[in-house]
N, C-alpha and C. Protein backbone atom coordinates (compact mmCIF):
# COMPACT_ATOMS: atom_id res chain seq x y z
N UNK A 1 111.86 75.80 124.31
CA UNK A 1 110.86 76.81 124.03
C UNK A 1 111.29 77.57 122.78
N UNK A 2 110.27 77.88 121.81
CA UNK A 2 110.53 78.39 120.54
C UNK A 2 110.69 79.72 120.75
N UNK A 3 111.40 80.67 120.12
CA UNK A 3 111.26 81.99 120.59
C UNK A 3 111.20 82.72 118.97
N UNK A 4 110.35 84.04 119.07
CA UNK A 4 109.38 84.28 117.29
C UNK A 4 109.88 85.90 117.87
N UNK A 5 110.48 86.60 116.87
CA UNK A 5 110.20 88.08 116.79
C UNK A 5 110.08 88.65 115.64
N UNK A 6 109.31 89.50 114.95
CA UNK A 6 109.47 90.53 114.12
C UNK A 6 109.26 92.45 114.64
N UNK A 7 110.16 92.45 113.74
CA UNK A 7 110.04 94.20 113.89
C UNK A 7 109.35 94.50 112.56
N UNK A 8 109.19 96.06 112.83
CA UNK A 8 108.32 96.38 112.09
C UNK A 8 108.73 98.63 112.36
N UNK A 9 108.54 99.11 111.31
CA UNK A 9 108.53 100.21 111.58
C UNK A 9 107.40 101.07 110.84
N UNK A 10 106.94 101.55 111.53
CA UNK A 10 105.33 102.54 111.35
C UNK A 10 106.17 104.26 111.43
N UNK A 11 105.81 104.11 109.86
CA UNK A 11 106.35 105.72 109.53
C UNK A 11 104.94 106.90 109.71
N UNK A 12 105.38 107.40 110.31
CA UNK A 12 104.88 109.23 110.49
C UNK A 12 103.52 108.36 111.32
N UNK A 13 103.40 107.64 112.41
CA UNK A 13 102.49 107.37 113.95
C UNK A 13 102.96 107.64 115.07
N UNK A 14 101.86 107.56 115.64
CA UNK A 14 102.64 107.87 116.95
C UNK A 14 102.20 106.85 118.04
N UNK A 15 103.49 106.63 119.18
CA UNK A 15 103.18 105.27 119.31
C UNK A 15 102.02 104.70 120.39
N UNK A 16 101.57 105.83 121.07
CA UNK A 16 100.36 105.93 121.62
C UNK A 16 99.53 105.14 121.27
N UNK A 17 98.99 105.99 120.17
CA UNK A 17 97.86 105.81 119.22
C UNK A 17 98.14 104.30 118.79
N UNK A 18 99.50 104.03 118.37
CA UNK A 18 99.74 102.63 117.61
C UNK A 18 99.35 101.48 118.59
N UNK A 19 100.00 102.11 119.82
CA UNK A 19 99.58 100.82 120.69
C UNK A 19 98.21 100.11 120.93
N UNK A 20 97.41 101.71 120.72
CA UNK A 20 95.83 101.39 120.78
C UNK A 20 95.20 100.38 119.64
N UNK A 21 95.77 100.55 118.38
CA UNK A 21 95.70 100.44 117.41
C UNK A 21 95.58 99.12 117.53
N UNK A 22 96.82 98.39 118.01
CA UNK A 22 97.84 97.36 117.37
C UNK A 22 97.01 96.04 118.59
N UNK A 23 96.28 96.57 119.37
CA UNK A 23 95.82 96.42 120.80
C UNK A 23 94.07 95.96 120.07
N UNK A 24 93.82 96.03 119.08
CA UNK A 24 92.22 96.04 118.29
C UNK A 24 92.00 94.60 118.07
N UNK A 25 92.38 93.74 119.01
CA UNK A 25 92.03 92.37 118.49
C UNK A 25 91.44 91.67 117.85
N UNK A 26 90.06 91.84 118.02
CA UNK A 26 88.67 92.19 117.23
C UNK A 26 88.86 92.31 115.56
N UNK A 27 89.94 93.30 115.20
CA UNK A 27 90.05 93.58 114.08
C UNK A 27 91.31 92.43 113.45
N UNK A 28 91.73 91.47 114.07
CA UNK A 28 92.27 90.51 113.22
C UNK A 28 92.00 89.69 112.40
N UNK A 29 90.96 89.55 112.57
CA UNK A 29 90.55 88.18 111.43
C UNK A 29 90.18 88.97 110.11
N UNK A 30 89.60 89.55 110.09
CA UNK A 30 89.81 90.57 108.83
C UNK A 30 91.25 91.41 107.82
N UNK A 31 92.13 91.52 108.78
CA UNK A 31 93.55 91.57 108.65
C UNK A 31 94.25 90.52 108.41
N UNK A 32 94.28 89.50 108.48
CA UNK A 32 95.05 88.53 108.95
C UNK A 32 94.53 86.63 108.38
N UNK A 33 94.69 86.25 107.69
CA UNK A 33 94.23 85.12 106.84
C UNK A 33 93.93 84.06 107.64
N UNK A 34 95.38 83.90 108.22
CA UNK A 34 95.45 82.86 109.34
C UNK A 34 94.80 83.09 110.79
N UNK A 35 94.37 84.41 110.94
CA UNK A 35 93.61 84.68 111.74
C UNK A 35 91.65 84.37 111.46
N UNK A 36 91.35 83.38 112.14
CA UNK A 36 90.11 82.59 111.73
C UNK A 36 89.41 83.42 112.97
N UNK A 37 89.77 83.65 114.13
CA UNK A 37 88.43 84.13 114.93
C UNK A 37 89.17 84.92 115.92
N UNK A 38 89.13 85.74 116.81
CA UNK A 38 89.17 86.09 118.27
C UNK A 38 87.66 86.42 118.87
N UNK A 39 87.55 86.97 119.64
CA UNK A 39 87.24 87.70 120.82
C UNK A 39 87.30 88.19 121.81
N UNK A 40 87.49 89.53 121.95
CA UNK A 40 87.62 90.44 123.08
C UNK A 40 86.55 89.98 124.74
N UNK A 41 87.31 89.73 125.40
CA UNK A 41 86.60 89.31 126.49
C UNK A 41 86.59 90.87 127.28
N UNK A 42 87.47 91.26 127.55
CA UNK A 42 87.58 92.52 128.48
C UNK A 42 89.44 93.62 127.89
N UNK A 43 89.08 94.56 127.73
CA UNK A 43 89.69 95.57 126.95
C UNK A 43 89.85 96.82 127.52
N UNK A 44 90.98 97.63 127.47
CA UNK A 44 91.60 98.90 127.82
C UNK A 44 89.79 99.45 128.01
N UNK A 45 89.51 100.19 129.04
CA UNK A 45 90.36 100.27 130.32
C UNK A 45 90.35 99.22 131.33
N UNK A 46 90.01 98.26 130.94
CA UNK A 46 89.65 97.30 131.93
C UNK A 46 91.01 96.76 132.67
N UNK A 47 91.12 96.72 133.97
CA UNK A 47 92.73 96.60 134.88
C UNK A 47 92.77 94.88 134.23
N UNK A 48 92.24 94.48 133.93
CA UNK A 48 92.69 92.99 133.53
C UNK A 48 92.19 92.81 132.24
N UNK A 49 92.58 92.67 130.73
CA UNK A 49 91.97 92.07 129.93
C UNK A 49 92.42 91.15 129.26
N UNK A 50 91.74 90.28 128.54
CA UNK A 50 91.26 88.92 128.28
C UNK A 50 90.95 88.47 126.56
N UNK A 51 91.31 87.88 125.87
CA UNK A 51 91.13 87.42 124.64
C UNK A 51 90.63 86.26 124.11
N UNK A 52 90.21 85.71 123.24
CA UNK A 52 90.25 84.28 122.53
C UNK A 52 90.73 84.32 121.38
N UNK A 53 91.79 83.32 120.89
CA UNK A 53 92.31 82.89 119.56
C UNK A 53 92.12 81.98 118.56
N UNK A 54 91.57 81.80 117.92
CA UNK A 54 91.54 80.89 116.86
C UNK A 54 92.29 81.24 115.17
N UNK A 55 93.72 80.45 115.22
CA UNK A 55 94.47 80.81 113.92
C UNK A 55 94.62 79.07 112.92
N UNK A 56 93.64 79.44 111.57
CA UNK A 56 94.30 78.39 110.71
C UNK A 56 95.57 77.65 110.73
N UNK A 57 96.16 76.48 110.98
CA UNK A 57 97.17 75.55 111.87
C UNK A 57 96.89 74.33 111.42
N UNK A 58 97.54 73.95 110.13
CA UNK A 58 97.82 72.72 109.07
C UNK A 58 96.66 72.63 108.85
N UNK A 59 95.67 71.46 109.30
CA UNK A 59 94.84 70.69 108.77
C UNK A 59 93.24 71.41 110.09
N UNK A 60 94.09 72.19 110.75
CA UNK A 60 92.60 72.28 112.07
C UNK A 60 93.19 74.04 112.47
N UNK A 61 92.82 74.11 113.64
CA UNK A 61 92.41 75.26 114.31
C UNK A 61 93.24 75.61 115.61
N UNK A 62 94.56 76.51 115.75
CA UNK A 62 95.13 76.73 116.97
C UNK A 62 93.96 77.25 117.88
N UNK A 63 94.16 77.18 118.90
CA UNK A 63 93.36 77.53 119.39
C UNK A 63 93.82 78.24 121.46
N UNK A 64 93.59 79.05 121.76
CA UNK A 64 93.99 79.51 123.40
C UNK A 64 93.65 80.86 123.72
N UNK A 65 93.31 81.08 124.63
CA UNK A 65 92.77 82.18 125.59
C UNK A 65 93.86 82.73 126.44
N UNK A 66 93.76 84.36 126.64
CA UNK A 66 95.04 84.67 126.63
C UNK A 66 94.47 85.84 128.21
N UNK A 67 95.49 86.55 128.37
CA UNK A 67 95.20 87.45 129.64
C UNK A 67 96.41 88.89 129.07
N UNK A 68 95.81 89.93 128.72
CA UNK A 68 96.59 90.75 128.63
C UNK A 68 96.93 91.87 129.53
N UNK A 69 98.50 92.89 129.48
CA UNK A 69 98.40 93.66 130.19
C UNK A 69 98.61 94.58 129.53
N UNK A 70 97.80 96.17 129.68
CA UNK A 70 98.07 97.33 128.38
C UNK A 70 98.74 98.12 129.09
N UNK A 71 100.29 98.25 129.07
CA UNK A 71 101.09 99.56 130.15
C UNK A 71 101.18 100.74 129.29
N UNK A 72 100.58 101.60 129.02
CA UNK A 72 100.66 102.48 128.01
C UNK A 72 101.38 103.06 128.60
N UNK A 73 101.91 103.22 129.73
CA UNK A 73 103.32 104.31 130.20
C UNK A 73 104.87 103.58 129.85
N UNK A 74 104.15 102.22 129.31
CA UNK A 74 105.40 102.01 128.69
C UNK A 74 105.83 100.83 127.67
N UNK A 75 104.55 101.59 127.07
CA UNK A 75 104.18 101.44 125.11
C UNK A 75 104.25 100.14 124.87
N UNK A 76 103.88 98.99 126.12
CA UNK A 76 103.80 97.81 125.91
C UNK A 76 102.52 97.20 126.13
N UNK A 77 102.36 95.92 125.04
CA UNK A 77 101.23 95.13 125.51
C UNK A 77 102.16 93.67 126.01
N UNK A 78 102.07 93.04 127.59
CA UNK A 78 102.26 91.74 127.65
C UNK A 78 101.01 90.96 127.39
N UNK A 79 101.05 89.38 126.84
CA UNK A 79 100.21 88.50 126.66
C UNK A 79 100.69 87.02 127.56
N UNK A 80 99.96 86.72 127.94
CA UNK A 80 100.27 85.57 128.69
C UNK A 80 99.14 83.95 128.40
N UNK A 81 98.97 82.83 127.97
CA UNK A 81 98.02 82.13 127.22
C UNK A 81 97.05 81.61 129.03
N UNK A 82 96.20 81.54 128.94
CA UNK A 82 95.51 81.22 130.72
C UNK A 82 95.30 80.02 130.19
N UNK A 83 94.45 79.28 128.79
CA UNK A 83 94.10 78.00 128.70
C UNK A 83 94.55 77.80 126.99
N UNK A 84 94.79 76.26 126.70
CA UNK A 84 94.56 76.47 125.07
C UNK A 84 96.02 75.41 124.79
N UNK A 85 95.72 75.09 123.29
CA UNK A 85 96.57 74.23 122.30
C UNK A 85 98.12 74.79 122.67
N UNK A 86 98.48 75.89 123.03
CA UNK A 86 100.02 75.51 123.92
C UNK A 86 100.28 75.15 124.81
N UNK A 87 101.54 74.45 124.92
CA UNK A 87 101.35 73.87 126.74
C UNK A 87 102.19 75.30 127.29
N UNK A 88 102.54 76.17 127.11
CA UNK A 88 103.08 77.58 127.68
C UNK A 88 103.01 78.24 125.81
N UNK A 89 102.78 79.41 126.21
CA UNK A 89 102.91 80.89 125.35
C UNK A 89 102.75 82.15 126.22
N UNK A 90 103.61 82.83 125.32
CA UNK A 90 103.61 84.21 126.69
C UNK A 90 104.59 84.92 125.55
N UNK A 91 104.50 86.40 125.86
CA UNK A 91 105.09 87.25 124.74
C UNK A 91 104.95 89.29 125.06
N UNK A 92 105.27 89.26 123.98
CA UNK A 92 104.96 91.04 124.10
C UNK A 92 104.84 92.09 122.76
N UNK A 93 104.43 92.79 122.94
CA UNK A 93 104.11 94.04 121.79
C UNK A 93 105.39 94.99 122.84
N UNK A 94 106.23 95.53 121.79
CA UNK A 94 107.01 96.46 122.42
C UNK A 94 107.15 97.97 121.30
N UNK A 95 106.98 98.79 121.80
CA UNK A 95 106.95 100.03 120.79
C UNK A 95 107.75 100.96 121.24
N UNK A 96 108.49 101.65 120.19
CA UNK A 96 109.62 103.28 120.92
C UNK A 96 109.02 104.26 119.93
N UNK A 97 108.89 105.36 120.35
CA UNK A 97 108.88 106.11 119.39
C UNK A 97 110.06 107.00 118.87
N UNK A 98 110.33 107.16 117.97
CA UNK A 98 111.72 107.47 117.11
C UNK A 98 111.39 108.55 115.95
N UNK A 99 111.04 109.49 116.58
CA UNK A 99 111.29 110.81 115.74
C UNK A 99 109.80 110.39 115.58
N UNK A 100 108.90 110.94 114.19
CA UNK A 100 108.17 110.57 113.50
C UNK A 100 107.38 109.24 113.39
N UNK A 101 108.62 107.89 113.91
CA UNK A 101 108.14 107.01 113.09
C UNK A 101 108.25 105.86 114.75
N UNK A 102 107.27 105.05 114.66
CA UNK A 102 107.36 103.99 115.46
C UNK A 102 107.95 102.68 115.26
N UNK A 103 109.05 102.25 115.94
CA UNK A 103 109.58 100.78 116.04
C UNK A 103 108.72 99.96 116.91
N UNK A 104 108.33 98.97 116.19
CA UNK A 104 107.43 97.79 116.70
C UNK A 104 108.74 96.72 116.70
N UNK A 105 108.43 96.17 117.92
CA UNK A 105 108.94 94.68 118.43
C UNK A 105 107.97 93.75 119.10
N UNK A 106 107.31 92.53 118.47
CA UNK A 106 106.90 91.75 118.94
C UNK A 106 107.71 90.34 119.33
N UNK A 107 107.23 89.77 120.29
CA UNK A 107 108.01 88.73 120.67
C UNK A 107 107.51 87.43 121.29
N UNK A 108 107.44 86.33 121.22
CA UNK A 108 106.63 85.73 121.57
C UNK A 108 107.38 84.30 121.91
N UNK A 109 107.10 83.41 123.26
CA UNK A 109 107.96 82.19 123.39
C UNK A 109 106.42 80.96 123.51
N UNK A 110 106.71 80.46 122.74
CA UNK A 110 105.90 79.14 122.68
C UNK A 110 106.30 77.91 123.02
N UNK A 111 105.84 77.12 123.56
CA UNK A 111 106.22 75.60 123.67
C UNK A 111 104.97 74.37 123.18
N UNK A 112 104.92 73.34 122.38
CA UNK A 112 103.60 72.40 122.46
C UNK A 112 103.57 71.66 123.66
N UNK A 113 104.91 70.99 123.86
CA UNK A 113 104.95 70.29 125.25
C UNK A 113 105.16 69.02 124.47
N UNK A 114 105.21 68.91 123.03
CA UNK A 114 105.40 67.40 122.56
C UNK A 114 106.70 67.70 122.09
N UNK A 115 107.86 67.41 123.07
CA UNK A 115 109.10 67.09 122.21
C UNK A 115 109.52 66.02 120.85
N UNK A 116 108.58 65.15 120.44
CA UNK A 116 108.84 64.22 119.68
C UNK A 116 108.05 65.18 118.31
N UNK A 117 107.72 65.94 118.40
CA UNK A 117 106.73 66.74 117.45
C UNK A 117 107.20 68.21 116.92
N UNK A 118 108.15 68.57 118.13
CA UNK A 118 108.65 70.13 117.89
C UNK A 118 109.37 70.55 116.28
N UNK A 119 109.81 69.64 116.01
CA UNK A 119 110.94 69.87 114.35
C UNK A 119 109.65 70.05 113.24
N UNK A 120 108.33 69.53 114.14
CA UNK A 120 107.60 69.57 112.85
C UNK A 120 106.52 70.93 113.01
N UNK A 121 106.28 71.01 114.48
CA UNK A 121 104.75 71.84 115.03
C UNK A 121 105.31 73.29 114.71
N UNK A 122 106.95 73.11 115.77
CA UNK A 122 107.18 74.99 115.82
C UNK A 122 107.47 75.40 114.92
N UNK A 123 108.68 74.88 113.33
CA UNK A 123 108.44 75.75 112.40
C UNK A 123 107.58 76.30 111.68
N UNK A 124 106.43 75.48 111.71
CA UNK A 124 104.68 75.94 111.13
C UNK A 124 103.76 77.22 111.80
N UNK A 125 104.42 76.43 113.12
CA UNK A 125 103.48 77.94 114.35
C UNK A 125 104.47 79.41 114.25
N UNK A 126 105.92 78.99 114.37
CA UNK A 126 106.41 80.25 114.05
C UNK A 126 106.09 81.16 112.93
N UNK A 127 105.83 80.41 111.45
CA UNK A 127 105.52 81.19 110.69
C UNK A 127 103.98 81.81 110.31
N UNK A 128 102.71 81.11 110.93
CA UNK A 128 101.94 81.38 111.26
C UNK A 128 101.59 82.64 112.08
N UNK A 129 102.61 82.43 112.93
CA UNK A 129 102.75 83.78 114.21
C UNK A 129 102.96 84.39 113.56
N UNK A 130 104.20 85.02 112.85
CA UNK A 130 104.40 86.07 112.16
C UNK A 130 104.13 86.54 111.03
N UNK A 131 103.55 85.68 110.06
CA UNK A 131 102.79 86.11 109.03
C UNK A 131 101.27 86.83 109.60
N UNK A 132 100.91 86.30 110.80
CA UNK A 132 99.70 87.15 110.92
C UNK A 132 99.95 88.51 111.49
N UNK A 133 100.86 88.74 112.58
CA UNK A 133 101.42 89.74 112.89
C UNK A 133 101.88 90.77 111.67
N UNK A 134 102.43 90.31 110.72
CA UNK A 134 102.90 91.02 109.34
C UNK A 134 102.09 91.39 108.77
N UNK A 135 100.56 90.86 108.36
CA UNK A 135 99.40 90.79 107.76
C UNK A 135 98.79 92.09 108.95
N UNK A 136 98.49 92.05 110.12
CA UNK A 136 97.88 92.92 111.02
C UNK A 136 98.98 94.24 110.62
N UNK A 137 99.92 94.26 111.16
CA UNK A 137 100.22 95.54 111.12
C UNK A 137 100.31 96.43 110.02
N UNK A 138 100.72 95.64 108.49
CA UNK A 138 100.52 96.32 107.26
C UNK A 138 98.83 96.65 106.93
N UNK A 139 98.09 95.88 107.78
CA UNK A 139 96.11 96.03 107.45
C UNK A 139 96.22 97.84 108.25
N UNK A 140 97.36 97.27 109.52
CA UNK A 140 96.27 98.75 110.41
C UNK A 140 96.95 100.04 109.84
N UNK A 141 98.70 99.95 109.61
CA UNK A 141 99.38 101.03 109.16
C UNK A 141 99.39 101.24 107.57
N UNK A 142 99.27 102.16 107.09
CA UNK A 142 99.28 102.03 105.79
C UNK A 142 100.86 102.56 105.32
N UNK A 143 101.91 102.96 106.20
CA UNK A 143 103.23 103.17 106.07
C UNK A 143 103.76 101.94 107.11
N UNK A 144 103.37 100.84 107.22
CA UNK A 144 103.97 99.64 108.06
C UNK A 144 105.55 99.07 107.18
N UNK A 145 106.63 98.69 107.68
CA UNK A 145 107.34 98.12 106.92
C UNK A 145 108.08 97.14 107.95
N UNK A 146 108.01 95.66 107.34
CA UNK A 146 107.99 94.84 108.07
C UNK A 146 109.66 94.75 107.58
N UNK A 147 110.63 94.49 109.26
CA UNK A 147 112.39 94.43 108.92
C UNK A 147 113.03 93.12 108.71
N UNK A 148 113.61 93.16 107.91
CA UNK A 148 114.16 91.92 107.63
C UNK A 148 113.39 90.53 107.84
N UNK A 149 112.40 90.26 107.13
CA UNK A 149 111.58 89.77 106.76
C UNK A 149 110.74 90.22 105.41
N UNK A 150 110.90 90.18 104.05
CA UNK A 150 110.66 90.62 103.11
C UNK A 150 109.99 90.12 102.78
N UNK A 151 109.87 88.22 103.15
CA UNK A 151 108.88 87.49 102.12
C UNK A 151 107.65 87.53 103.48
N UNK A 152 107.44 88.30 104.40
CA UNK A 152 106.44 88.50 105.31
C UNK A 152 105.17 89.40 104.68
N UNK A 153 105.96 90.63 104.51
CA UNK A 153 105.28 91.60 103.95
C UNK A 153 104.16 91.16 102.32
N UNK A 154 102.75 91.26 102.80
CA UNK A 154 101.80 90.89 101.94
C UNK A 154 101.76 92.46 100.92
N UNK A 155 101.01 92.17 99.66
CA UNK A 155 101.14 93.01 98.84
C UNK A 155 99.36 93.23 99.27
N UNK A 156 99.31 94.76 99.76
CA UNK A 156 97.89 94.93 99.69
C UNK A 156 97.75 96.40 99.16
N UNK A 157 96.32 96.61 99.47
CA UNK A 157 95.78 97.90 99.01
C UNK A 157 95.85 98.84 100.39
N UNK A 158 95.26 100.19 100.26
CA UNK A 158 95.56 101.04 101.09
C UNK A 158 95.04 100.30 102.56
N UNK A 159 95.78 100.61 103.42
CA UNK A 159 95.78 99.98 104.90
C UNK A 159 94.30 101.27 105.73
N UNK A 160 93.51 100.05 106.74
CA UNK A 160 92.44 101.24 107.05
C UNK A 160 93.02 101.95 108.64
């Protein structure tokens, strides 16, 4: 199983708000290049909510439906995949707040299920994963700074 994290630190937010923020699914494909489509199936406050993914992926279209959980008592989003182009994915949004400024940790474990394929599928999906994640959070924060990952961070205009 592949395992993907980036951090990220969101100066002068708060992590409430960020989680809500960061939680806007809807608003990825506009953020996010490799992000080609979602849809919000069911969303905060809803006790169970629900997504669809579609991310640009070599030559075609990743594609999986996901089940989320929003614990805002403890500044996490889990994701878990219900159907779709992984044979397992499952992951998390993790946030602290730290004075002023919010630490983002995302994390995410993927598998295709084609071992004869992995040397070629997961280094592509890993960087896919986190370039869109890098791309989203510098779109939503306009003080986002993506850690140790430098060539992540896209050069844009003011973040909305």
């Amino acid at each position: 199983m592949r395992c993907v994290e980036l951090r990220a630190v969101l100066h002068g937010e708060d992590a409430l708000a960020a989680l809500d923020r960061i939680g806007a699914w809807e608003r990825y494909p506009e953020l996010a290049p490799h992000v080609h489509a979602t849809q919000v199936h069911a969303a905060p406050p809803a006790p169970v909510c629900s997504s669809s993914w579609e991310l640009h992926f070599r030559s075609g279209l990743l594609t999986w439906s996901e089940q989320e959980e929003f614990l805002r008592d403890q500044l996490c989003i889990r994701f878990t995949q219900t159907h779709g182009d992984f044979d397992s994915f499952r992951g998390d949004w993790q946030l602290r707040q730290t004075g002023d400024d919010v630490e983002v940790l995302f994390r995410a474990e993927f598998d295709f299920g084609i071992p004869s394929m992995e040397g070629i599928l997961d280094p592509i999906a890993e960087r896919v994963l986190k370039e869109s994640v890098a791309w989203a959070l510098t779109g939503l924060f306009q003080r986002a700074e993506i850690l140790g990952e430098a060539d992540l961070t896209p050069v844009r205009g003011d973040a909305v």
